[in-house]
Protein backbone atom coordinates (compact mmCIF):
# COMPACT_ATOMS: atom_id res chain seq x y z
CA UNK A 1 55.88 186.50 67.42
CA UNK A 2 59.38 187.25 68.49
CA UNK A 3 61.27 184.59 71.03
CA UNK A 4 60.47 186.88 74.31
CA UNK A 5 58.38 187.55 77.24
CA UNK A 6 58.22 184.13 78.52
CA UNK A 7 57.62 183.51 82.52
CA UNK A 8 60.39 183.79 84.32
CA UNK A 9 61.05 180.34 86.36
CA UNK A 10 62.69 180.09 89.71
CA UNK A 11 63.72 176.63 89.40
CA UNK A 12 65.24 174.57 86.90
CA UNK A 13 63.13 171.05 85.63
CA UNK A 14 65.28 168.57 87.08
CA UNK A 15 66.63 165.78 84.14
CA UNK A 16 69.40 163.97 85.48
CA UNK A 17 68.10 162.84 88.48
CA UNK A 18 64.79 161.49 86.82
CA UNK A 19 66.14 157.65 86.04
CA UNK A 20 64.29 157.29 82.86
CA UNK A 21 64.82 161.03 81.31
CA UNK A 22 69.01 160.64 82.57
CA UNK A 23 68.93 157.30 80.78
CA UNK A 24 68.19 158.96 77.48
CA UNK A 25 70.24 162.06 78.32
CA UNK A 26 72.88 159.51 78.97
CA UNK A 27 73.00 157.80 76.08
CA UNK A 28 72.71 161.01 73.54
CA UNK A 29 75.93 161.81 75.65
CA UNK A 30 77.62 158.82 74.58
CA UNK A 31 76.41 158.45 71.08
CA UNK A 32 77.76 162.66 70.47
CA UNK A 33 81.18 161.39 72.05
CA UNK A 34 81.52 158.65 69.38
CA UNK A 35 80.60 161.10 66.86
CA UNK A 36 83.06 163.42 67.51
CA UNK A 37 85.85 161.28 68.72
CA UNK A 38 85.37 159.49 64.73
CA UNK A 39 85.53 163.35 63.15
CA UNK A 40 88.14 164.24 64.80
CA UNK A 41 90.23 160.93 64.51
CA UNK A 42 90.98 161.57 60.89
CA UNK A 43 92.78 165.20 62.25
CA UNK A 44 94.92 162.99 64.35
CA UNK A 45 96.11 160.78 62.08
CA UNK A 46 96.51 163.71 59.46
CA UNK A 47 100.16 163.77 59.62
CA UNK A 48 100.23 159.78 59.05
CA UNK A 49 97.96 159.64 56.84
CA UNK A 50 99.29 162.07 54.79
CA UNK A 51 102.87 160.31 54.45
CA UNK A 52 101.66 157.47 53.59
CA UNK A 53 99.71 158.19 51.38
CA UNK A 54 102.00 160.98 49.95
CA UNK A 55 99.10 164.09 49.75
CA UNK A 56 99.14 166.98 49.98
CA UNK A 57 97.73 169.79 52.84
CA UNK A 58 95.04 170.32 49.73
CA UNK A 59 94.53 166.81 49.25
CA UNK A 60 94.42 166.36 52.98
CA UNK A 61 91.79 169.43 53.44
CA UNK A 62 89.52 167.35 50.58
CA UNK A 63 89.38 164.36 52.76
CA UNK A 64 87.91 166.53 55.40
CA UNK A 65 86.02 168.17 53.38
CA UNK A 66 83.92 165.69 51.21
CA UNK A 67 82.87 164.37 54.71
CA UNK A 68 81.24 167.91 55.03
CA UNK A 69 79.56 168.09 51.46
CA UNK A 70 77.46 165.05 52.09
CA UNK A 71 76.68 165.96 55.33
CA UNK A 72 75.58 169.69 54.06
CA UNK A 73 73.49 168.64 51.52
CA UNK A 74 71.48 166.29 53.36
CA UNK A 75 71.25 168.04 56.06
CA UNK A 76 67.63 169.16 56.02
CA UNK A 77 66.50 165.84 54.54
CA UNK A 78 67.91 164.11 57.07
CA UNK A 79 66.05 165.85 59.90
CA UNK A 80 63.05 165.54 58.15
CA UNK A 81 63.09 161.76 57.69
CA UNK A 82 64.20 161.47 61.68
CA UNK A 83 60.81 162.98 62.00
CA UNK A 84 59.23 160.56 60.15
CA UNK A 85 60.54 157.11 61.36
CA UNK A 86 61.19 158.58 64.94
CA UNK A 87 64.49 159.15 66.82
CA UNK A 88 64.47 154.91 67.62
CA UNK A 89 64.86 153.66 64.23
CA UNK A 90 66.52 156.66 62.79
CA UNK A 91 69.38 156.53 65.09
CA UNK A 92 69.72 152.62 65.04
CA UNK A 93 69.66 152.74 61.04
CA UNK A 94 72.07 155.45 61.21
CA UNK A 95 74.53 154.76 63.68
CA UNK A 96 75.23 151.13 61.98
CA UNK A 97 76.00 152.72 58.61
CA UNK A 98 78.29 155.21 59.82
CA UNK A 99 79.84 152.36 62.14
CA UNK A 100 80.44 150.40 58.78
CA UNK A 101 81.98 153.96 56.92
CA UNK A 102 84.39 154.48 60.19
CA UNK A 103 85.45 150.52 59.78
CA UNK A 104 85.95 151.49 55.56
CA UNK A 105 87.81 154.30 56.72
CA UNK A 106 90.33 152.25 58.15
CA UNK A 107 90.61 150.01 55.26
CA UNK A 108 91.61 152.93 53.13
CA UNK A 109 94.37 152.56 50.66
CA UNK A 110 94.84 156.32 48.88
CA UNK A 111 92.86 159.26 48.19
CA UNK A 112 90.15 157.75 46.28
CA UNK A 113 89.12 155.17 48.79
CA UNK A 114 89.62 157.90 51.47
CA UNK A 115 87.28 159.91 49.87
CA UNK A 116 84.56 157.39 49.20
CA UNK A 117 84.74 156.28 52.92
CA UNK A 118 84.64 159.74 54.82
CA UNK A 119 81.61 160.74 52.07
CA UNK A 120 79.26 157.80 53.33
CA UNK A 121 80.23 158.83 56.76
CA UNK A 122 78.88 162.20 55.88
CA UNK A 123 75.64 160.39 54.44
CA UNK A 124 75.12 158.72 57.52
CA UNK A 125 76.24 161.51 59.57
CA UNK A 126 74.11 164.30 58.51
CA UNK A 127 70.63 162.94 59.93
CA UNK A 128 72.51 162.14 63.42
CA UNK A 129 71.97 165.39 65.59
CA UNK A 130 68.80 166.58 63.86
CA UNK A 131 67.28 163.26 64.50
CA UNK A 132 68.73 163.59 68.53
CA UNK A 133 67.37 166.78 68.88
CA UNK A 134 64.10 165.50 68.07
CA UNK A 135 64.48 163.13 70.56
CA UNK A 136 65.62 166.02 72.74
CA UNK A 137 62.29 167.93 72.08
CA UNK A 138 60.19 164.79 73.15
CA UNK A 139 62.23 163.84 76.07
CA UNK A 140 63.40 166.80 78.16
CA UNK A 141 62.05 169.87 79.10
CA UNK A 142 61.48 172.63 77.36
CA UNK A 143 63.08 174.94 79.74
CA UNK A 144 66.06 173.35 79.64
CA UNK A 145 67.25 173.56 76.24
CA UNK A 146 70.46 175.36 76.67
CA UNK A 147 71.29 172.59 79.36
CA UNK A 148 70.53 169.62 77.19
CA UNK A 149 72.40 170.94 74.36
CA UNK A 150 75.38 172.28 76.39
CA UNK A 151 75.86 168.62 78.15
CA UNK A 152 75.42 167.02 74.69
CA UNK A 153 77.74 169.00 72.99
CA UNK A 154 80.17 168.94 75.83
CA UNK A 155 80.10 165.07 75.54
CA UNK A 156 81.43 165.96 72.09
CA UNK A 157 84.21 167.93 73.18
CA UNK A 158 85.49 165.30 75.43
CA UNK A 159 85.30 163.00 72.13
CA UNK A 160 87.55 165.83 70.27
CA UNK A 161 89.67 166.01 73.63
CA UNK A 162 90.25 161.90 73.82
CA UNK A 163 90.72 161.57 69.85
CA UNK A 164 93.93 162.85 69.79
CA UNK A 165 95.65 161.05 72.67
CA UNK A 166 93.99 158.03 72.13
CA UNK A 167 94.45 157.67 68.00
CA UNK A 168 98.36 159.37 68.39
CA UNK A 169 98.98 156.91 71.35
CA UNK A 170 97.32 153.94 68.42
CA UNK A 171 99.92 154.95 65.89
CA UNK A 172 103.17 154.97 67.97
CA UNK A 173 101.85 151.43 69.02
CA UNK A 174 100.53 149.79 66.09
CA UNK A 175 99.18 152.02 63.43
CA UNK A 176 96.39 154.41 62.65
CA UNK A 177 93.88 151.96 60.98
CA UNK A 178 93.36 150.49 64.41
CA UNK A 179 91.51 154.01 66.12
CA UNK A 180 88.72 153.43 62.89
CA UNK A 181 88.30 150.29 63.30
CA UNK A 182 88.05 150.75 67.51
CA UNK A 183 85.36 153.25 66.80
CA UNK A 184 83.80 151.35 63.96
CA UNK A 185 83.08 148.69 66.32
CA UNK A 186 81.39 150.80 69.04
CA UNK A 187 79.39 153.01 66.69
CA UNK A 188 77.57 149.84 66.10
CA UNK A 189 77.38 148.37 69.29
CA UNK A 190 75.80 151.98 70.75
CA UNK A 191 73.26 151.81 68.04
CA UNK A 192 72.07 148.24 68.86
CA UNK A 193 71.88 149.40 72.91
CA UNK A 194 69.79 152.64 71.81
CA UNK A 195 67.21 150.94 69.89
CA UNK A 196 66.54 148.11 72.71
CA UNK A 197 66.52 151.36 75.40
CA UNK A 198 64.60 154.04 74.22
CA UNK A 199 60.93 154.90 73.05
CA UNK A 200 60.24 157.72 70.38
CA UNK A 201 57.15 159.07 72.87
CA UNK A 202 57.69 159.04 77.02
CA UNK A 203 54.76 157.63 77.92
CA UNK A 204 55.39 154.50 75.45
CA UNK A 205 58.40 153.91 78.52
CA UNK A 206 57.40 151.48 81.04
CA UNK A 207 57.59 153.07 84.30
CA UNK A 208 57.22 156.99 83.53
CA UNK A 209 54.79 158.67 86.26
CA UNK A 210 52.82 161.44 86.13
CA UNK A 211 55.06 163.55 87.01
CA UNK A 212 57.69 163.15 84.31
CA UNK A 213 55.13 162.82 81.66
CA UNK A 214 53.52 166.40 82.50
CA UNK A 215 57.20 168.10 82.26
CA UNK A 216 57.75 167.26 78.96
CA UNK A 217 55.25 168.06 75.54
CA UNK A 218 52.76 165.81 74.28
CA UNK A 219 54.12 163.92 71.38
CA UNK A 220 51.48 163.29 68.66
CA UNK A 221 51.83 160.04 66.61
CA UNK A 222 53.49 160.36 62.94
CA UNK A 223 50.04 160.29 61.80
CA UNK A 224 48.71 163.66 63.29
CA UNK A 225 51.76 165.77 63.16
CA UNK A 226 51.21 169.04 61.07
CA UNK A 227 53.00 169.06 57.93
CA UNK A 228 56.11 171.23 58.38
CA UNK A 229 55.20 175.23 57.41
CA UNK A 230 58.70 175.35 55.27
CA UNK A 231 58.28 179.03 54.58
CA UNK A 232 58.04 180.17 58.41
CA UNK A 233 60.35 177.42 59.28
CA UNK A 234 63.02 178.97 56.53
CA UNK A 235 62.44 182.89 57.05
CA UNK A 236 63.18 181.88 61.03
CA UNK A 237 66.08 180.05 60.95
CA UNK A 238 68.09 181.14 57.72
CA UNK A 239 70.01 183.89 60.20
CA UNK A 240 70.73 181.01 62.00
CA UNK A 241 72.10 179.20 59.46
CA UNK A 242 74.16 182.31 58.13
CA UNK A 243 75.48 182.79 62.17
CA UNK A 244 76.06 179.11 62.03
CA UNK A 245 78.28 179.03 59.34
CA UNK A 246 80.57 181.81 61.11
CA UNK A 247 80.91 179.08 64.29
CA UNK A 248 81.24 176.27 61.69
CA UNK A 249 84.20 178.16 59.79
CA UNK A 250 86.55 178.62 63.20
CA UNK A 251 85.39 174.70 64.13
CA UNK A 252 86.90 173.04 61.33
CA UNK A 253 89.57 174.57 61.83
CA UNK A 254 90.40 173.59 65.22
CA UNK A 255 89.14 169.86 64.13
CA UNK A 256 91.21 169.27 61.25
CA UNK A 257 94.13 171.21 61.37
CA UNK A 258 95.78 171.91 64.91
CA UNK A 259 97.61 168.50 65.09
CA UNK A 260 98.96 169.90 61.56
CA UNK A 261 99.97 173.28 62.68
CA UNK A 262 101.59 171.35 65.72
CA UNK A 263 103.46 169.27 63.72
CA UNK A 264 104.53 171.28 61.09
CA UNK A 265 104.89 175.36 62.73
CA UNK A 266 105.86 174.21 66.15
CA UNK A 267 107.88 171.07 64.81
CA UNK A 268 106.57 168.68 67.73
CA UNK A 269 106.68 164.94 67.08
CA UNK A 270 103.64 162.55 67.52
CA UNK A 271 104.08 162.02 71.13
CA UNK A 272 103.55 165.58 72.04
CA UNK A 273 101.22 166.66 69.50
CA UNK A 274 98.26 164.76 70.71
CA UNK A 275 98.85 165.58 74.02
CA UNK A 276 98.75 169.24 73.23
CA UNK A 277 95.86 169.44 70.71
CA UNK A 278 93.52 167.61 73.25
CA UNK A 279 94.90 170.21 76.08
CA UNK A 280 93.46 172.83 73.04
CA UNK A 281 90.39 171.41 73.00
CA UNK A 282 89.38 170.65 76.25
CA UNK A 283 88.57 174.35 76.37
CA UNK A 284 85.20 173.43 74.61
CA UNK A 285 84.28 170.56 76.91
CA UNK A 286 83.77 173.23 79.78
CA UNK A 287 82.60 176.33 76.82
CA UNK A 288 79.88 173.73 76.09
CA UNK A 289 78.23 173.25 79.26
CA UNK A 290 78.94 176.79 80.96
CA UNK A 291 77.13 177.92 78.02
CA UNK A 292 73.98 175.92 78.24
CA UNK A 293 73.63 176.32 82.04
CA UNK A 294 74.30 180.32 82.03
CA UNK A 295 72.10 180.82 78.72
CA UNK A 296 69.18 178.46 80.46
CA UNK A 297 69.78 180.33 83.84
CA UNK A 298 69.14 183.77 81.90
CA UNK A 299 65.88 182.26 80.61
CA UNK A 300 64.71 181.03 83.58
CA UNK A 301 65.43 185.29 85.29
CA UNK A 302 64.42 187.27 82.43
CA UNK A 303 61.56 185.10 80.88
CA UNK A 304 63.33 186.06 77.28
CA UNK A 305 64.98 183.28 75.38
CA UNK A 306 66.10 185.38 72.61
CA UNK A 307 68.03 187.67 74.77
CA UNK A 308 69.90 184.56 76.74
CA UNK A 309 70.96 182.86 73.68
CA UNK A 310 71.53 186.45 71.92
CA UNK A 311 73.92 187.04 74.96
CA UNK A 312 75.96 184.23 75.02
CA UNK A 313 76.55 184.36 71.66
CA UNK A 314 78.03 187.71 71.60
CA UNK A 315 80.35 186.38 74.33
CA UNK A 316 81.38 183.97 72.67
CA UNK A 317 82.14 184.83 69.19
CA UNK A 318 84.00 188.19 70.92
CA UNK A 319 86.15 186.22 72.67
CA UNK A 320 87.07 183.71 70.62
CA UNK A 321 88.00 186.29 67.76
CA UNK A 322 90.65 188.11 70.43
CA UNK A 323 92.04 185.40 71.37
CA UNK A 324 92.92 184.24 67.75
CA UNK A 325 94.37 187.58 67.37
CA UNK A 326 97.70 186.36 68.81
CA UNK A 327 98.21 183.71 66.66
CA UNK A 328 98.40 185.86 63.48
CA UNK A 329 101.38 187.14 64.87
CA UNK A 330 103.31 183.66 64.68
CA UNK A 331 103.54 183.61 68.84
CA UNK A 332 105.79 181.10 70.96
CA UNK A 333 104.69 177.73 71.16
CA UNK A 334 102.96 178.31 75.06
CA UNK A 335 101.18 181.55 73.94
CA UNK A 336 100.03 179.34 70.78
CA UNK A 337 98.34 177.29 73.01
CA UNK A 338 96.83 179.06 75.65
CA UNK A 339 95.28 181.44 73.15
CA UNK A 340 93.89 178.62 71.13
CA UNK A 341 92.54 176.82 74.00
CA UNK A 342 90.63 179.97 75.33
CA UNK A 343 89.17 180.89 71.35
CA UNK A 344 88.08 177.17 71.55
CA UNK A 345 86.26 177.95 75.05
CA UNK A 346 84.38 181.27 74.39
CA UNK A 347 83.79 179.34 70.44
CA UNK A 348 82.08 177.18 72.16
CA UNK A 349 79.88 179.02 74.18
CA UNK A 350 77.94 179.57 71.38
CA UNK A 351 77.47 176.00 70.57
CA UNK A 352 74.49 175.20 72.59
CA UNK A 353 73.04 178.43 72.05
CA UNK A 354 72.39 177.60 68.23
CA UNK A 355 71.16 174.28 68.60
CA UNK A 356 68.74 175.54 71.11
CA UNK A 357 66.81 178.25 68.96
CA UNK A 358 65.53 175.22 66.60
CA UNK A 359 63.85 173.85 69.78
CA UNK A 360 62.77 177.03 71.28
CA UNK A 361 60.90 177.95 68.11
CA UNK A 362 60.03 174.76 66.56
CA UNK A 363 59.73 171.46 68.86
CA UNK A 364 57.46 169.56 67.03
CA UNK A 365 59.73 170.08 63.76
CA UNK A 366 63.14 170.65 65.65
CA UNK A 367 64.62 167.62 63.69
CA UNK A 368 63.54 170.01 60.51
CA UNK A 369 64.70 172.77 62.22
CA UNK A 370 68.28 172.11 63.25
CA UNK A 371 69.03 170.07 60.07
CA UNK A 372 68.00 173.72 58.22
CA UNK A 373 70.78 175.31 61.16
CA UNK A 374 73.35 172.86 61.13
CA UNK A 375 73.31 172.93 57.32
CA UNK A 376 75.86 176.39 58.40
CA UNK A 377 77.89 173.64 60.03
CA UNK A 378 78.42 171.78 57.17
CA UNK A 379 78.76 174.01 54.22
CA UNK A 380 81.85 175.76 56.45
CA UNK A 381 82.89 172.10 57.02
CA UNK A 382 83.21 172.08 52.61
CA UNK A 383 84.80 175.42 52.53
CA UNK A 384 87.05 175.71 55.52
CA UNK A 385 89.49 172.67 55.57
CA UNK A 386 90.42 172.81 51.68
CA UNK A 387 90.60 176.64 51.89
CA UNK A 388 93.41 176.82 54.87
CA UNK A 389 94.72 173.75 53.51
CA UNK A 390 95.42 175.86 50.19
CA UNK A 391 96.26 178.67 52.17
CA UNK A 392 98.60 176.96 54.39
CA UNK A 393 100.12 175.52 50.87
CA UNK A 394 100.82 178.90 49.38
CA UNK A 395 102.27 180.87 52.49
CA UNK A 396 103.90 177.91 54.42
CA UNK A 397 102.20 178.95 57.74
CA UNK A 398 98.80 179.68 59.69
CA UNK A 399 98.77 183.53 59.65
CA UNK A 400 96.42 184.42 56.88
CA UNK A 401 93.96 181.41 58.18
CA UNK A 402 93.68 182.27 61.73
CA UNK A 403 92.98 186.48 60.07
CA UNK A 404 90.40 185.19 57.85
CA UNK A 405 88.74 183.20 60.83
CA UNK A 406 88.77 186.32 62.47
CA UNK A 407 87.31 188.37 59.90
CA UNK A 408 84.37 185.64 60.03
CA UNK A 409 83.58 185.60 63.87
CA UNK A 410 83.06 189.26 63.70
CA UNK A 411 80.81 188.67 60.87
CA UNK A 412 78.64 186.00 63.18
CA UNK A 413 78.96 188.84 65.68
CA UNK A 414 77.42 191.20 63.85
CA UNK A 415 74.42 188.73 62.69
CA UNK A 416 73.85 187.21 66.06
CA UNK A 417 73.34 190.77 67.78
CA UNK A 418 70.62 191.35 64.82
CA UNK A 419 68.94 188.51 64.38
CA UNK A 420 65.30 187.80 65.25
CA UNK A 421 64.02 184.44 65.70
CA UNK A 422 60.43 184.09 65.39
CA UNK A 423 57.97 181.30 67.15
CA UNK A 424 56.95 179.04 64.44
CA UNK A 425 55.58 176.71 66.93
CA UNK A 426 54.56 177.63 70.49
CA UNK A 427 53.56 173.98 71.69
CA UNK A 428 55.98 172.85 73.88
CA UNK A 429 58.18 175.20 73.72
CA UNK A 430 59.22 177.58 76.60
CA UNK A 431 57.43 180.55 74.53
CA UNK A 432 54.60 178.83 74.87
CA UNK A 433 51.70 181.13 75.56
CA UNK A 434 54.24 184.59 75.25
CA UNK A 435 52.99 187.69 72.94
CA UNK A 436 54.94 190.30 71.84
């Protein structure tokens, strides 16, 4: 069964303005801001860390990079073992030992120690969204997906947008160790306040009515969940996964490498570069949610879901490959920057669309499911920093990186307008009950 012909809705399920359900939407929102805020710290302090230490852009792109191997490969594990010890625990266990990685991070005293830090972030890492997607699927409703995602997500873009004023602003003042330990600190202190504030199932929440209860699924214990169909579930979301890695690719680059190009191409010191790298980003704070409130608003009027996310992701991906176009041509500093903060914008458009097709088709396994898509995430994560860090090595400049990126978001163009995502599970999910 294809992801169509759903009942088109009039009226979106309200979420923020339900105490209990905001509460948990809440907290996801502040727990994907810490996550990104620590990824894209290490960007920030690039240029420091790399003089002190004495690396090279290589060296530098394997820092970045070994954070993304370990959070590749244990991708899919990871969601699956959310699924088994429930969102709760997972993210309590989870966001203590990448608290205690960020704090090792700022201990760091040379490659090797650099390495061995940002790898057991990536351990602890790669289980984190899967496992708050699941909590996603149990908590909010299905027919708001896109929303969910795109608020989420844009909580993560105002981490990437604060990193680099707040960590540059660190360094002119004291140093860059402090920003890891800062975020160190309230890794831990989020994951402690999660575990005393949510439930894994709704109706284990003192308080919920009725009426919240019947908006979301029905969450069956551990014990009578179906075993996950791995064959369905990998046939469905392998295009994904492919498309994911084309998003992924253009990502890392804007998260590791545009305080470099700032620094370095456009010769501006550390008091403007942060400034102008969060201006960059901010682009995705507002790509993020447009994207999840126009590709759940599309839903809701056509009754397809593979046509809104389908549609959004064209957008994006279009977009954000023209507006990279300028940069191969070694533009003026302001043209630089407006056309970088626009491909970040339509990039991220797509953002909530692909972390919504793992709940759409799959609720009850959507910790499964977006661990098997986000797995695109992080094998681009491997590839892309030490690549243009190479690159950027051999020519001296940004040109040939930005034209490969290019090259890649019309290849996620191409997949996203044929892909096909089936239904591997219709419970709770707002294909419930469609046909083809």
């Amino acid at each position: 069964m294809a992801l169509t012909d759903t009942a088109p809705r009039t009226a979106a399920t309200p979420i923020l303005f339900h105490r209990r359900r905001g509460r948990v939407l809440v907290l996801l929102c502040v727990m994907y801001f810490i996550a990104y805020f620590d990824r894209t710290n290490i960007s920030a302090a690039g240029p420091s860390i790399i003089k002190e230490f004495g690396l090279t852009n290589a060296e530098f792109g394997l820092a970045a990079s070994v954070f993304a191997i370990f959070y590749a490969s244990l991708q899919i594990f990871g969601g699956w073992i959310g699924e088994k010890v429930g969102p709760r625990r997972g993210l309590l266990i989870l966001g203590l030992l990448w608290g205690a990685s960020t704090l090792f991070t700022g201990l760091a005293v040379g490659l090797v120690s650099l390495l061995i830090a940002r790898a057991i972030l990536g351990f602890s890492e790669s289980a984190t969204f899967p496992t708050a997607t699941q909590a996603m699927s149990r908590w909010m409703p299905p027919d708001r997906n896109g929303f969910v995602q795109g608020i989420v997500h844009s909580a993560s873009r105002l981490g990437t947008f604060a990193a680099p004023i707040v960590v540059t602003t660190l360094i002119i003042w004291s140093g860059w160790r402090e920003s890891f330990f800062l975020v160190g600190v309230l890794s831990m202190l989020w994951a402690i306040v999660w575990f005393v504030m949510f439930r894994d199932r709704p109706r284990d929440m003192k308080g919920m009515t009725a009426q919240e209860l019947s908006e979301v699924p029905a969450i069956p214990k551990a014990a009578d969940r179906p075993p996950v169909p791995w064959k369905r579930l990998i046939r469905t979301i392998l295009p994904v996964t492919l498309v994911d890695f084309g998003y992924g690719w253009v990502a890392w680059v804007f998260f590791t490498w545009i305080p470099t190009l700032l620094a370095t191409v456009y010769k501006q010191d550390i008091s403007k570069y942060g400034l102008l790298t969060s201006l960059i980003l901010a682009g995705g704070v507002i790509g993020d949610t447009l994207g999840g409130v126009l590709s759940d608003r599309l839903l809701r009027k056509t009754g397809n879901a593979r046509s809104a996310r389908r549609t959004l992701l064209l957008i994006g991906f279009i977009g954000s490959a023209l507006c990279l176009v300028p940069l191969v041509f070694s533009p003026p500093l302001t043209v630089a920057i407006v056309a970088l903060a626009f491909s970040f914008f339509f990039l991220e458009l797509t953002n909530a669309q692909l972390w919504s097709i793992p709940m759409d088709v799959a609720p009850t396994w959507s910790g499964t499911a977006s661990g098997m898509m986000n797995t695109g995430f992080g094998v681009a994560g491997i590839l892309s920093p030490i690549v243009v860090g190479a690159l950027v090595d051999v020519t001296g400049d940004f040109v040939v990186p930005f034209a490969v990126s290019i090259g890649i978001l019309v290849a996620a163009t191409v997949l996203a307008g044929v892909m096909k995502p089936k239904r591997v599970d219709p419970i709770g999910s707002p294909l419930a009950g469609s046909t083809d």
